[in-house]
Protein backbone atom coordinates (compact mmCIF):
# COMPACT_ATOMS: atom_id res chain seq x y z
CA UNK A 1 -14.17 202.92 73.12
CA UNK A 2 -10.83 201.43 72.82
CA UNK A 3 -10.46 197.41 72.48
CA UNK A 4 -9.01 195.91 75.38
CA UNK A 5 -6.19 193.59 75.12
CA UNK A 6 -6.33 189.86 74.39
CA UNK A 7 -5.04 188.43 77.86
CA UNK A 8 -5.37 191.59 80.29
CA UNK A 9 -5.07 191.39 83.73
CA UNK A 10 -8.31 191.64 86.07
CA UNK A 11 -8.73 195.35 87.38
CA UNK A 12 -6.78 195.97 90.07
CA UNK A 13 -3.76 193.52 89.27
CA UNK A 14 -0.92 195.78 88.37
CA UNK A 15 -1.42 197.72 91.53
CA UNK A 16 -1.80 194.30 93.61
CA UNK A 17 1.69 193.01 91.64
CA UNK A 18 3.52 196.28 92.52
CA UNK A 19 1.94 196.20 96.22
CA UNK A 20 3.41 192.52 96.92
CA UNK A 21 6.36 193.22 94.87
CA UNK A 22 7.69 195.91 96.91
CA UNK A 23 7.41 194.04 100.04
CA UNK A 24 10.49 192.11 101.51
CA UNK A 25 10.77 187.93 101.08
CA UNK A 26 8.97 186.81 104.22
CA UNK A 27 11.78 184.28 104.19
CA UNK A 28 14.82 184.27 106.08
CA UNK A 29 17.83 186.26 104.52
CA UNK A 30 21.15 184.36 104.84
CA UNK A 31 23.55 187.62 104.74
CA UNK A 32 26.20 187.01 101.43
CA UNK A 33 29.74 187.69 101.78
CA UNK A 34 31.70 187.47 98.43
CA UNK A 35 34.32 185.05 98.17
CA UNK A 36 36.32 187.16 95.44
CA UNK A 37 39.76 187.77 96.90
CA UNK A 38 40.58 191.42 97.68
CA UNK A 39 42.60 193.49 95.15
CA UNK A 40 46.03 194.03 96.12
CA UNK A 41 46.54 197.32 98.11
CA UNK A 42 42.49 198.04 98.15
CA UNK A 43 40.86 199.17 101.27
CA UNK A 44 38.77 195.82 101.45
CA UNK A 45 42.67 194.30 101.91
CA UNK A 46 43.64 196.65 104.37
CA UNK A 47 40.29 196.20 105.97
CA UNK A 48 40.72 192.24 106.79
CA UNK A 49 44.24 192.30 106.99
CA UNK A 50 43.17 194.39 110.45
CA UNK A 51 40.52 192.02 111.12
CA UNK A 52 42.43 189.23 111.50
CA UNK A 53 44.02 187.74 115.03
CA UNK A 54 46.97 186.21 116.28
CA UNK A 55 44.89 183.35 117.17
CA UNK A 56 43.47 181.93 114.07
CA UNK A 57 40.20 184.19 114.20
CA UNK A 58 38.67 186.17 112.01
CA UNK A 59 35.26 188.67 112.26
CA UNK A 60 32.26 188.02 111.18
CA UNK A 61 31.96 191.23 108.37
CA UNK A 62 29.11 193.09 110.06
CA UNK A 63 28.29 197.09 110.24
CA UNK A 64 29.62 199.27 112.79
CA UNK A 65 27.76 201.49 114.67
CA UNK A 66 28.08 205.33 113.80
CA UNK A 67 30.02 207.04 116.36
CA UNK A 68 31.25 203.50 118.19
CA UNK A 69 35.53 203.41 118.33
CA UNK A 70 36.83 201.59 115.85
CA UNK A 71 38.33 197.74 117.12
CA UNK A 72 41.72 197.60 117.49
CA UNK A 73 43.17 195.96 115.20
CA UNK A 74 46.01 194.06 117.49
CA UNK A 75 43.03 192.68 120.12
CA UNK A 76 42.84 189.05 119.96
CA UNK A 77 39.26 189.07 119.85
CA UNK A 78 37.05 186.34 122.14
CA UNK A 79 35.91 183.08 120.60
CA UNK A 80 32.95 183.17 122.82
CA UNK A 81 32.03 186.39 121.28
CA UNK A 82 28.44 186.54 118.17
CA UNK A 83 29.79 187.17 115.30
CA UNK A 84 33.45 185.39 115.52
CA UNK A 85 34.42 182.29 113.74
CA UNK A 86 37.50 180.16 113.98
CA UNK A 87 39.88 179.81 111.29
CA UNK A 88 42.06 176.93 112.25
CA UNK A 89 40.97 173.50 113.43
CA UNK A 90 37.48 171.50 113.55
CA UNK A 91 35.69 174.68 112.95
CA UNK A 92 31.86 174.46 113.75
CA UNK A 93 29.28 174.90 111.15
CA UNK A 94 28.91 178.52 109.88
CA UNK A 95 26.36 180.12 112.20
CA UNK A 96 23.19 182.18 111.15
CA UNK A 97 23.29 185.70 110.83
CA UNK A 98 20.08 187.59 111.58
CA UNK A 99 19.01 190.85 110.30
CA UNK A 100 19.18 192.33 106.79
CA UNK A 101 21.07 191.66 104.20
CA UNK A 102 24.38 192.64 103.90
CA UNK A 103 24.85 194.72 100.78
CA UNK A 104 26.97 192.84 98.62
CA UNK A 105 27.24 195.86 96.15
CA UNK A 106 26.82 195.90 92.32
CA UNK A 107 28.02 192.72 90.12
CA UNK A 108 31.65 193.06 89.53
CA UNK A 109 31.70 195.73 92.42
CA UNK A 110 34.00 194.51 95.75
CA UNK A 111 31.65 193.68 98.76
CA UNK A 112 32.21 197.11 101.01
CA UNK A 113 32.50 196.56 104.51
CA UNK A 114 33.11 199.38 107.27
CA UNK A 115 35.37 197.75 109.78
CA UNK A 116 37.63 200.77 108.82
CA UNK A 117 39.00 203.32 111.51
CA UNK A 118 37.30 206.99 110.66
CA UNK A 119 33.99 207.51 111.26
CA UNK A 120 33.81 209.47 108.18
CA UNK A 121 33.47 206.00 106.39
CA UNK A 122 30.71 204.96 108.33
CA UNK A 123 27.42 204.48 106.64
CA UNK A 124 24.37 205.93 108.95
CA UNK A 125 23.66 203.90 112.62
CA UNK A 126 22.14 200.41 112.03
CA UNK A 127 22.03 197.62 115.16
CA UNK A 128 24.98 195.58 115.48
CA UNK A 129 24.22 192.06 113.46
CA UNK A 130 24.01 188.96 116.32
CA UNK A 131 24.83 185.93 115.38
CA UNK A 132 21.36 183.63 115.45
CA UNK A 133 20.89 181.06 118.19
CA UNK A 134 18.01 178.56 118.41
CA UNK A 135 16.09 178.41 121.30
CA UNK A 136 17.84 176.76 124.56
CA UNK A 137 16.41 172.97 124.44
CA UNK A 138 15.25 172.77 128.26
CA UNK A 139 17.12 170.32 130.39
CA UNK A 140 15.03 167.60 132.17
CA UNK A 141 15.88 166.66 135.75
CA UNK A 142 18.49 163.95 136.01
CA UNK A 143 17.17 160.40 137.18
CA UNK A 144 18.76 156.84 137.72
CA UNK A 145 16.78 155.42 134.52
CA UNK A 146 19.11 158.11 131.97
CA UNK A 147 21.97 156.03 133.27
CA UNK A 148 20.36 153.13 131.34
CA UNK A 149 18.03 154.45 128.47
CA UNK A 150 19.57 156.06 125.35
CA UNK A 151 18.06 158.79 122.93
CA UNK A 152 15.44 156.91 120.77
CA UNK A 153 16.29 159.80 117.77
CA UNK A 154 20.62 159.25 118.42
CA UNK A 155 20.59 155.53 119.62
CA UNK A 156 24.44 155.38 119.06
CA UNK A 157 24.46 158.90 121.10
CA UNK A 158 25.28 158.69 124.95
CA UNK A 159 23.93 160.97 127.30
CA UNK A 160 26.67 163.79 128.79
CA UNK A 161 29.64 161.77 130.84
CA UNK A 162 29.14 164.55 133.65
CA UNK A 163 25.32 163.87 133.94
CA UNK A 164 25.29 160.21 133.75
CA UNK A 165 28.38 160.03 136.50
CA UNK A 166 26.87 161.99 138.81
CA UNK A 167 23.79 160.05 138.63
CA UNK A 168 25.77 156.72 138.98
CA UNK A 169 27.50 158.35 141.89
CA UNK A 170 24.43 159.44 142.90
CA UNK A 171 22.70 155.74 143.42
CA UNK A 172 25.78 154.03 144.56
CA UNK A 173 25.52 156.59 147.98
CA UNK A 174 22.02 155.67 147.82
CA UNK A 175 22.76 151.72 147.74
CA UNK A 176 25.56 151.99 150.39
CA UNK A 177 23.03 153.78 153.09
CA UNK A 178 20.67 151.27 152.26
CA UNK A 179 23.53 148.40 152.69
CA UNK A 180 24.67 150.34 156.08
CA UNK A 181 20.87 150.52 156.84
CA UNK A 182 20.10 146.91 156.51
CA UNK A 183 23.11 145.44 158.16
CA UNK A 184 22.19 147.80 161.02
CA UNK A 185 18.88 146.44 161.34
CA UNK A 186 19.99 142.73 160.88
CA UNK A 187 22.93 143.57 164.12
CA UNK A 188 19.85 145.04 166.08
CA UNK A 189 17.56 142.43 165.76
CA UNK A 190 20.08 139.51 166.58
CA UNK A 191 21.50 141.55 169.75
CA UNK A 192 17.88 142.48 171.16
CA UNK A 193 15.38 141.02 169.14
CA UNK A 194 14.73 138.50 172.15
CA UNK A 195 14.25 141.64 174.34
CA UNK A 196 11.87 143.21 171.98
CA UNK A 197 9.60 140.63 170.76
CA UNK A 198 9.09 140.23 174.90
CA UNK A 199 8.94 143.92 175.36
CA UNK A 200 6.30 144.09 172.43
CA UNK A 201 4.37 141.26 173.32
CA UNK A 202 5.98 139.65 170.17
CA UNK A 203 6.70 135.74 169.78
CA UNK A 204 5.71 132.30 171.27
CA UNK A 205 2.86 132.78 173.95
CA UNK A 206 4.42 132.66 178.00
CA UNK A 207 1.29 130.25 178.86
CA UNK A 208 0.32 127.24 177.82
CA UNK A 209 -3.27 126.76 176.48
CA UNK A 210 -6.43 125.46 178.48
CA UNK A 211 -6.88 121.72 176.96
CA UNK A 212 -3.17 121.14 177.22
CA UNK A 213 -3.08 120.04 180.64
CA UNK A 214 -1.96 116.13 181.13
CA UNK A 215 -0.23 113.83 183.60
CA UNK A 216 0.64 114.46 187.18
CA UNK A 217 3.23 116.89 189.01
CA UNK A 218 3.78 117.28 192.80
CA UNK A 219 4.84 120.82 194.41
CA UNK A 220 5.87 121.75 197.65
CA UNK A 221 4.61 124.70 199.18
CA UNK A 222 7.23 125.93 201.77
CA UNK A 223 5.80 128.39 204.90
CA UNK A 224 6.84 132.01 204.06
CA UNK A 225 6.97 130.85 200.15
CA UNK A 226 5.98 134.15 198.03
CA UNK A 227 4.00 134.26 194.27
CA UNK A 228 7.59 134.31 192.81
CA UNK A 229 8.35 131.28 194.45
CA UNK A 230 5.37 129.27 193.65
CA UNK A 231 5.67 131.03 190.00
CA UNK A 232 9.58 128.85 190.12
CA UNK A 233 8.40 125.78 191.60
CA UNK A 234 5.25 125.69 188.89
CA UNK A 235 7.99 126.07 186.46
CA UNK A 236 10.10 123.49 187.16
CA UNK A 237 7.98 120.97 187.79
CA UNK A 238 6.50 121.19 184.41
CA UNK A 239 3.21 122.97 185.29
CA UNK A 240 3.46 126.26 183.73
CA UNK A 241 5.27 127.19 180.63
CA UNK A 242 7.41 129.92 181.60
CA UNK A 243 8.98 130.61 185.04
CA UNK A 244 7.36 134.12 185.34
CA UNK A 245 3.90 133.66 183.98
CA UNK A 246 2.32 132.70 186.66
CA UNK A 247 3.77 135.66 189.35
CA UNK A 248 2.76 137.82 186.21
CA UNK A 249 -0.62 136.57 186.46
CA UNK A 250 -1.47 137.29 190.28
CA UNK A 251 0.02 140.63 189.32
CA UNK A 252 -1.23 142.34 186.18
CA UNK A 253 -4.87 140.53 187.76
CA UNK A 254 -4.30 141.68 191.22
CA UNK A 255 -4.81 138.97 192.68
CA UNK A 256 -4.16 138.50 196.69
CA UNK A 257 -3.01 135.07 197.44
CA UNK A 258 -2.38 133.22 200.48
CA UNK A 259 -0.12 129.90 199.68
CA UNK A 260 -0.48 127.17 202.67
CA UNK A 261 2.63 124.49 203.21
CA UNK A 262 2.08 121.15 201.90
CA UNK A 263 1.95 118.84 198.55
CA UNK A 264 -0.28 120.10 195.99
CA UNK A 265 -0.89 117.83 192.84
CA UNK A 266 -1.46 119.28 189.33
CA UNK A 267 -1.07 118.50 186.01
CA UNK A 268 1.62 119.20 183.30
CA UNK A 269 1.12 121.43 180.72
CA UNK A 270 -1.56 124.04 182.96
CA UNK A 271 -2.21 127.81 182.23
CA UNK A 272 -1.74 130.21 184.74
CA UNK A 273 -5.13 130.61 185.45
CA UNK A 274 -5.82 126.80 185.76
CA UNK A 275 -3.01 126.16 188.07
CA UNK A 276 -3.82 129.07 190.37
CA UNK A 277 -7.49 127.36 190.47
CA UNK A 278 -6.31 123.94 191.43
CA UNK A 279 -3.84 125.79 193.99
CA UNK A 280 -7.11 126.67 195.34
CA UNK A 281 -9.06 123.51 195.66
CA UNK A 282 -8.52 121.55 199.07
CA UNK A 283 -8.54 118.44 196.65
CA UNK A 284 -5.49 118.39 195.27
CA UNK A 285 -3.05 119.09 198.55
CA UNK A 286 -2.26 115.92 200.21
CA UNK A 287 -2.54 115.64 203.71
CA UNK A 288 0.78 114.92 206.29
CA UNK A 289 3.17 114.51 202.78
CA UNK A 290 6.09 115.31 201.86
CA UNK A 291 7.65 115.48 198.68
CA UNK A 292 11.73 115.04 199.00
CA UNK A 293 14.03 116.10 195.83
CA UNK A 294 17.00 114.46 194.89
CA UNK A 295 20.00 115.72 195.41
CA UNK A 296 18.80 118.12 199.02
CA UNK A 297 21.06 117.27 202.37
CA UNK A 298 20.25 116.38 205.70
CA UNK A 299 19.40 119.63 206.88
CA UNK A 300 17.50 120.98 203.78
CA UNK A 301 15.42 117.57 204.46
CA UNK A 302 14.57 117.70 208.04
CA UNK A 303 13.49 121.59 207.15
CA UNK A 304 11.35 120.05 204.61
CA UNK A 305 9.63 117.62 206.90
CA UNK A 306 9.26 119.98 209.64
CA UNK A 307 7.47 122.62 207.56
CA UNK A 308 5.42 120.20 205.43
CA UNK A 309 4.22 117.77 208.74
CA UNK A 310 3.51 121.16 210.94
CA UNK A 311 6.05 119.34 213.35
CA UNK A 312 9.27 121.50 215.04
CA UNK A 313 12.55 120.99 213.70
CA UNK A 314 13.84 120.08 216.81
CA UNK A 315 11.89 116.69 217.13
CA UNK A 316 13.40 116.20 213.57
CA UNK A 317 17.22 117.11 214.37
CA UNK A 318 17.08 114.72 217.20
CA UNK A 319 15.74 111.46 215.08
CA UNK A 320 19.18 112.08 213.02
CA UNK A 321 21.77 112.35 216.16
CA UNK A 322 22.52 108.68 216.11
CA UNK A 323 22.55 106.71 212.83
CA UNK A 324 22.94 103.21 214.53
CA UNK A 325 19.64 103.58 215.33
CA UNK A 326 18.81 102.93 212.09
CA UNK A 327 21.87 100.01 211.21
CA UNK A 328 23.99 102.43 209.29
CA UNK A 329 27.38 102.59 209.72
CA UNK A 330 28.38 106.05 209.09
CA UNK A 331 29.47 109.26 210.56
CA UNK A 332 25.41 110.64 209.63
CA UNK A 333 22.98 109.85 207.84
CA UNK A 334 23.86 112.03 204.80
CA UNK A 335 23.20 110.36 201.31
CA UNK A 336 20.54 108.30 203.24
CA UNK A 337 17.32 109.76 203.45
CA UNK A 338 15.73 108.90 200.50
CA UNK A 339 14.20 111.27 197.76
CA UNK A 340 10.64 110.80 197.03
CA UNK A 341 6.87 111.70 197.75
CA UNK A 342 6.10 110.23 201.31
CA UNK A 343 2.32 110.64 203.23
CA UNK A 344 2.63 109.81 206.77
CA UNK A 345 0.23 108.81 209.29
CA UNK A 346 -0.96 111.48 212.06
CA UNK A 347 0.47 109.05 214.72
CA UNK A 348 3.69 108.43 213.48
CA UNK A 349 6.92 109.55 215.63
CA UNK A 350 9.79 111.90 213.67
CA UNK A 351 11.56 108.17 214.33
CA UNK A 352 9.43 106.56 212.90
CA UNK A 353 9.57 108.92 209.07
CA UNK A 354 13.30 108.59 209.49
CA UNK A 355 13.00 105.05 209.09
CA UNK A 356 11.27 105.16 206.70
CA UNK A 357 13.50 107.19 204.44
CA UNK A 358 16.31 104.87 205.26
CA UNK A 359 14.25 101.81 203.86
CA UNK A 360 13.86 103.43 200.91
CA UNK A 361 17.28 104.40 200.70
CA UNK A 362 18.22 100.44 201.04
CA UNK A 363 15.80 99.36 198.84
CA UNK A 364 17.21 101.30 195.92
CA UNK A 365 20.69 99.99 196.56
CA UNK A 366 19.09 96.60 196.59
CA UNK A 367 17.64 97.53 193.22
CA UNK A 368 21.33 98.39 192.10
CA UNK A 369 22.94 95.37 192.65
CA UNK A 370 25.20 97.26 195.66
CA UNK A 371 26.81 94.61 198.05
CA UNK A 372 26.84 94.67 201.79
CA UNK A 373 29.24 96.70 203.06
CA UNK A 374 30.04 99.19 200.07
CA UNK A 375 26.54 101.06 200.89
CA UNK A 376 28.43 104.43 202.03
CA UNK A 377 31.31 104.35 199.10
CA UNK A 378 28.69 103.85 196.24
CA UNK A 379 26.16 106.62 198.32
CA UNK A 380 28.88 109.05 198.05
CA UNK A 381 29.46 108.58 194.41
CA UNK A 382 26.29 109.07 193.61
CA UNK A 383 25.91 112.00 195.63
CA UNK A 384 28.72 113.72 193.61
CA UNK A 385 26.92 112.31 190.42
CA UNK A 386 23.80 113.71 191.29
CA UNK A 387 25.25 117.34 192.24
CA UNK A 388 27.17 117.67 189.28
CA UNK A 389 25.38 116.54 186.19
CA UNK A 390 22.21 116.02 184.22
CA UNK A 391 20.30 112.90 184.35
CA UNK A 392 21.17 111.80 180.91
CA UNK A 393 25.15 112.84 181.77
CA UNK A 394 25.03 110.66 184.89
CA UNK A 395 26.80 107.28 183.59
CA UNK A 396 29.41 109.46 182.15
CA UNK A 397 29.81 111.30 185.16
CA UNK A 398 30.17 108.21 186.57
CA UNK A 399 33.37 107.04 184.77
CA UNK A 400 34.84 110.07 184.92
CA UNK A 401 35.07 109.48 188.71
CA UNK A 402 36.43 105.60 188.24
CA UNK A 403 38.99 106.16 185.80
CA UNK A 404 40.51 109.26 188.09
CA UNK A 405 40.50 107.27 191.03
CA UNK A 406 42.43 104.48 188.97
CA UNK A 407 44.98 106.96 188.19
CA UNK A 408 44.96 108.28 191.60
CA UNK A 409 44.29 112.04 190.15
CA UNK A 410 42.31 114.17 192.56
CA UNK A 411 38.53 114.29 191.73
CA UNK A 412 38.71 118.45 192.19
CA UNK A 413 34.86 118.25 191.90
CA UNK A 414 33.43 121.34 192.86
CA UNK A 415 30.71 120.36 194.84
CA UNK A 416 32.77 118.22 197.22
CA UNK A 417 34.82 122.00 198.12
CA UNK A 418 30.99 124.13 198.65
CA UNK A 419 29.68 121.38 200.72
CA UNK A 420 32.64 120.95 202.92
CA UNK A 421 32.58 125.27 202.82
CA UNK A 422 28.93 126.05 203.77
CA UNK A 423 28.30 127.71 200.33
CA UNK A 424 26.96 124.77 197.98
CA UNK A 425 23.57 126.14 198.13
CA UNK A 426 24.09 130.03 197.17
CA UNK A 427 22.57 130.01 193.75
CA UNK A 428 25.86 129.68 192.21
CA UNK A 429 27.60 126.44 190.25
CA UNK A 430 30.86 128.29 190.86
CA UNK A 431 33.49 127.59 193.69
CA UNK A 432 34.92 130.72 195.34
CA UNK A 433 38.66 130.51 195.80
CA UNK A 434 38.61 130.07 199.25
CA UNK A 435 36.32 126.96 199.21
CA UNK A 436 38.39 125.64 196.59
CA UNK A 437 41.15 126.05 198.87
CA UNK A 438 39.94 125.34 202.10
CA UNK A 439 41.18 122.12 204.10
CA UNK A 440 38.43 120.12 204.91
CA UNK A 441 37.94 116.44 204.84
CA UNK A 442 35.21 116.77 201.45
CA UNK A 443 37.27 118.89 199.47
CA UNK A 444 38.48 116.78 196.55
CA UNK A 445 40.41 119.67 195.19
CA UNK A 446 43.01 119.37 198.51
CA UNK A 447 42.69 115.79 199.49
CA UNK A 448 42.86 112.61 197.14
CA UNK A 449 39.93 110.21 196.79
CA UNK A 450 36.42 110.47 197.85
CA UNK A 451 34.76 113.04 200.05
CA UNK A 452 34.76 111.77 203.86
CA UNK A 453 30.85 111.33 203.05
CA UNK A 454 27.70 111.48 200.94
CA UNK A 455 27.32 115.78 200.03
CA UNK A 456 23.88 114.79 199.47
CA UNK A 457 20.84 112.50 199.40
CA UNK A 458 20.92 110.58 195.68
CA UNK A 459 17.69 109.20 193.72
CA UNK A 460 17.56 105.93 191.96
CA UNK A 461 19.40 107.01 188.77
CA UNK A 462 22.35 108.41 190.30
CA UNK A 463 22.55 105.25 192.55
CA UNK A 464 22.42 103.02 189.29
CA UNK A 465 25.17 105.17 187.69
CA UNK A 466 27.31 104.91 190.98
CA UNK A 467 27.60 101.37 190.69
CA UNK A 468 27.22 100.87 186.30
CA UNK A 469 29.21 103.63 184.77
CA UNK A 470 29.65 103.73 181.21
CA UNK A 471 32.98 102.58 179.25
CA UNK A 472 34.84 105.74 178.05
CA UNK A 473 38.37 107.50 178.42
CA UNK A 474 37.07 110.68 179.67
CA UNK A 475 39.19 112.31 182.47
CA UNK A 476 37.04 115.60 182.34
CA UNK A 477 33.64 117.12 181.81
CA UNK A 478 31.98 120.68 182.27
CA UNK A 479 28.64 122.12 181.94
CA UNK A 480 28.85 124.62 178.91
CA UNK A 481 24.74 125.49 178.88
CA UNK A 482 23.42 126.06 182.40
CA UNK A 483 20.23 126.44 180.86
CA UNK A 484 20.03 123.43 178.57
CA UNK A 485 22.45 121.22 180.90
CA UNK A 486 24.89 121.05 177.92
CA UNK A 487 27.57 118.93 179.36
CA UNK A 488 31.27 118.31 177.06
CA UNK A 489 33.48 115.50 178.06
CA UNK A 490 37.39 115.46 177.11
CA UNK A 491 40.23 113.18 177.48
CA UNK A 492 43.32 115.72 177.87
CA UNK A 493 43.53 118.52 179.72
CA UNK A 494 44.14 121.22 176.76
CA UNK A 495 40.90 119.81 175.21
CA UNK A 496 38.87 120.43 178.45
CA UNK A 497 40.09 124.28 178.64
CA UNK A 498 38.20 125.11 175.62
CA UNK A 499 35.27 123.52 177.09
CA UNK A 500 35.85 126.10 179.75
CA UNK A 501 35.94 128.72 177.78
CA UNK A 502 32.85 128.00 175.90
CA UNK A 503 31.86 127.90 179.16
CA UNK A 504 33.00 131.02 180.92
CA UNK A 505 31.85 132.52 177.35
CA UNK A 506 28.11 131.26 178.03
CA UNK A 507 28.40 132.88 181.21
CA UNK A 508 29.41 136.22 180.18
CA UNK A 509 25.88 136.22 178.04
CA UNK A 510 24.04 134.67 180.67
CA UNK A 511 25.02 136.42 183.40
CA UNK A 512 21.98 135.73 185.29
CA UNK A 513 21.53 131.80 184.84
CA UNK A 514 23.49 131.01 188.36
CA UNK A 515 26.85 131.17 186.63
C-alpha cells in the first residue's frame, strides 16, 4: 500500500477542479480591443483605414458573417446604427458589447479582425455582436404636479423641457375654460338670476307670514273687479306682500270667488290666505262707504260713488252740473271733491255727498293757511303736484313750479297735456306727441302759466306743498325709478338730460313698469 501524500486533496477534487475549470466566467465579458497601433502597410492598417468615414466615425471591430458582402468602404455609415461610435466631439461613454470575447490573439500577436473584403478571410459564421442596451426605464403618465416636483435621486436634474411644457400648456387651457366658465356663470346669474330664483321657487317668500298682520287698510271693491284686480289693490294698499300672490292663490287652490262692491277693512302685513278670509267675512265691509284716492278726477269719482253707494251715475253727474251750488267759483268742481274714506247715510241725496266732499275740500285749505279767493290757483297746483310726484318729492315739486312761473318759462308738465288730451289715465307716465302738442287750454307745454283748472282732486299733503314749497334753485325734475319713485332734480337744462337718460335707460329694463 502506497503512503498517501501529506496535504492531498479529498477524492473526487481534481475531477471537480477540472469540471469548474473548464466552464466559462459566469461574469460578463467586456470584449478587448488592443490599443497597439497597426504596423505600417499590415492588413490590420488596411483594414481600419477602410473602416473609417468621412464623418468622424469609426466601427465597432466585430465579426462578419460568412457569406454576408463585405461594407463598402466609402459608406458613411449611420450613427444610429449598434456597434458605431463617434470619433469627434462629446462622444458618449463607450457602450457594452455583448457576446463572446473577441479574440485578441497571442501576446505580442496584432488583434485580427475580419472587416476585410474576400470571404476567403472569413473565420466560420458567428451572430453579428449588438451593442448592449439596458432595459427601457418605463415612462409614467405626465401630470400637473411633475411641473413642480424634482427627482429626489438628481435634485439639481429638471424633468424633459418638452414634457414639463406641454403639461404647463396643458393646465393653463385648463385654467382659461375654467376662467371662461366662471365668468359665464357670474353674466348668467346677474342677467336672469331674478328670473330663476322665481322660476325655481328660489329667494325671499311672495307672502307674508300669519302673525304679521297689524294696523288698518281700506280697499275698494269695484263691480266687474276680477282676482287680478283685487290681487293689485291688496298690493298696494299694503295688505299682501307681492302684487301677484294673492291671484296666485285663488289659482294654484282653485278657488271660485265672487268679489261684491264696497269698502272692505283689513290689516297690513296679511297672507294670502288671511286676506281672502277677511274678504269673506260681512264684518269687515262697511256699509254705504266710499273710499276716494288722491289724485282721481271728477269723473273717476262720481264712478266711484255710483258703484260703491249702488246709486246710478246719472243722479251723480247731475249733483256736479252747477258748482255755485256749492259756493265755488269755478268752471267745475275739479280739484274739489275731496279724497278720503266717507260712510253715508241711506237717506242722504247725491247733493247732499257732494257737499260733503266740498267741506272737506275747504277744510283742508283752511288747514293750509290758503286765503279767500286763491282757493282754485293753489287747488290747481296741487293737483299738478299730486300727479307728478311722490309724497316725499312734493315740496320740491312745489318750487319747481314757483320759480318757473317767476321766470315766466312754460311749466311743460306732462300731466297738464294727457288731461287736457283724454289719455292721462292709460297706464302710461309718458305723453304721446300729439298730446304734447295739442292746443288745449291745460296743456302747459303750448300755453304759459297754469292749466285753465285743477287735472285732479289733491289730498292734504299736496295742498300743504301748494301753498309751502321748499327753498331750492331747481328748474327741473324727472322720475328715474317708476318702481321706487326715484325722483332727480337739476338746475340747468344739460344736467336734467342725463336724468332723462337714466331715465329712458330704466325704461328700456323695465319695460313693463308703465314707462
Amino acid at each position: 500500500m502506497s503512503e498517501r501524500p501529506e496535504h492531498s486533496p479529498e477524492p473526487g477534487a481534481d475531477s471537480l477542479s477540472e469540471l469548474f475549470g473548464s466552464l466559462p466566467d459566469p461574469r460578463p465579458q467586456v470584449p478587448r480591443v488592443s490599443t497597439a497601433p497597426p504596423a505600417p502597410g499590415s492588413r490590420r492598417a488596411a483594414r481600419e483605414q477602410a473602416s473609417r468615414t468621412s464623418d468622424g466615425y469609426q466601427a465597432v471591430p466585430s465579426r462578419d458573417v460568412v457569406g454576408a458582402p463585405a461594407p463598402d468602404a466609402t459608406a458613411a455609415p449611420r450613427s444610429s446604427e449598434a456597434g458605431f461610435v463617434p470619433t469627434r466631439g462629446t462622444a458618449p461613454e463607450p457602450a457594452a458589447v455583448a457576446g463572446p470575447p473577441v479574440d485578441a490573439g497571442a501576446p505580442g500577436q496584432p488583434l485580427i479582425a475580419f472587416a476585410g473584403s474576400g470571404a476567403d478571410r472569413r473565420p466560420p459564421a458567428e451572430p453579428a455582436v449588438p451593442v448592449a442596451q439596458g432595459p427601457e426605464e418605463p415612462r409614467e403618465p405626465a401630470t400637473i404636479d411633475d411641473l413642480f416636483r424634482q427627482d429626489p435621486e438628481h435634485p439639481d436634474e429638471t424633468r424633459p423641457r418638452r414634457r414639463r411644457t406641454g403639461c404647463l400648456i396643458a393646465f393653463l387651457v385648463v385654467l382659461v375654460l375654467l376662467g371662461g366658465l366662471a365668468a359665464g356663470g357670474v353674466w348668467g346669474w346677474n342677467s336672469y338670476g331674478d328670473k330663476i330664483s322665481e322660476a325655481r321657487g328660489w329667494g325671499p317668500s311672495k307672502d307674508y307670514e300669519d302673525g304679521q298682520a297689524t294696523g288698518n287698510a281700506l280697499i275698494t271693491i269695484s263691480a266687474g273687479d276680477t282676482g287680478a284686480d283685487v290681487s293689485a289693490k291688496l298690493y298696494d294698499a299694503g295688505v299682501t306682500k307681492t302684487k301677484s300672490v294673492f291671484y296666485d292663490m285663488l289659482v294654484s287652490e282653485r278657488i271660485a270667488k265672487t268679489f261684491y262692491p264696497g269698502v272692505y277693512q283689513l290689516k297690513l302685513k296679511m297672507s294670502a290666505a288671511a286676506a281672502l278670509a277677511a274678504l269673506n267675512d260681512p264684518a269687515n265691509k262697511k256699509e254705504n262707504s266710499v273710499l276716494l284716492t288722491e289724485g282721481n278726477t271728477v269723473s273717476q269719482i262720481l264712478k266711484k260713488l255710483s258703484e260703491g253707494l249702488n246709486r246710478p251715475l246719472e243722479e251723480f253727474t247731475a249733483a256736479v252740473a252747477d258748482p255755485k251750488a256749492y259756493g265755488v267759483n269755478a268752471p267745475s268742481l275739479e280739484g274739489w271733491l275731496f279724497p278720503a274714506l266717507y260712510e253715508f247715510a241711506p237717506e242722504e241725496t247725491a247733493t247732499d255727498i257732494i257737499a260733503k266732499l266740498v267741506d272737506r275740500t275747504r277744510q283742508s285749505l283752511a288747514s293750509a293757511g290758503v286765503p279767500a279767493g286763491d282757493e282754485e290757483r293753489v287747488l290747481t297746483i296741487a293737483s299738478i303736484i299730486e300727479r307728478e310726484a311722490g309724497t316725499a318729492d312734493f315740496y320740491k315739486v312745489s318750487r319747481v313750479i314757483a320759480n318757473r312761473l317767476t321766470q315766466n318759462m312754460k311749466l311743460q308738465m306732462d300731466s297738464t297735456a294727457q288731461y287736457g288730451y283724454g289719455e292721462m289715465h292709460d297706464g302710461s307716465v309718458s305723453t304721446s306727441e300729439q298730446a304734447q302738442n295739442d292746443d288745449n287750454p291745460w296743456n302747459t307745454y303750448v300755453h304759459a302759466g297754469l292749466p285753465a283748472t285743477p287735472i285732479a282732486n289733491p289730498g292734504d299733503a299736496a295742498i300743504d306743498a301748494a301753498m309751502h314749497p321748499v327753498d331750492g334753485p331747481w328748474l327741473y325734475f324727472v322720475t328715474v325709478n317708476l318702481n321706487t319713485g326715484e325722483t332727480k332734480f337739476s338746475t340747468t337744462y344739460e344736467e336734467h338730460l342725463g336724468y332723462v337718460k337714466q331715465w329712458q335707460e330704466w325704461c328700456s329694463a323695465n319695460p313693463d313698469s308703465g314707462c
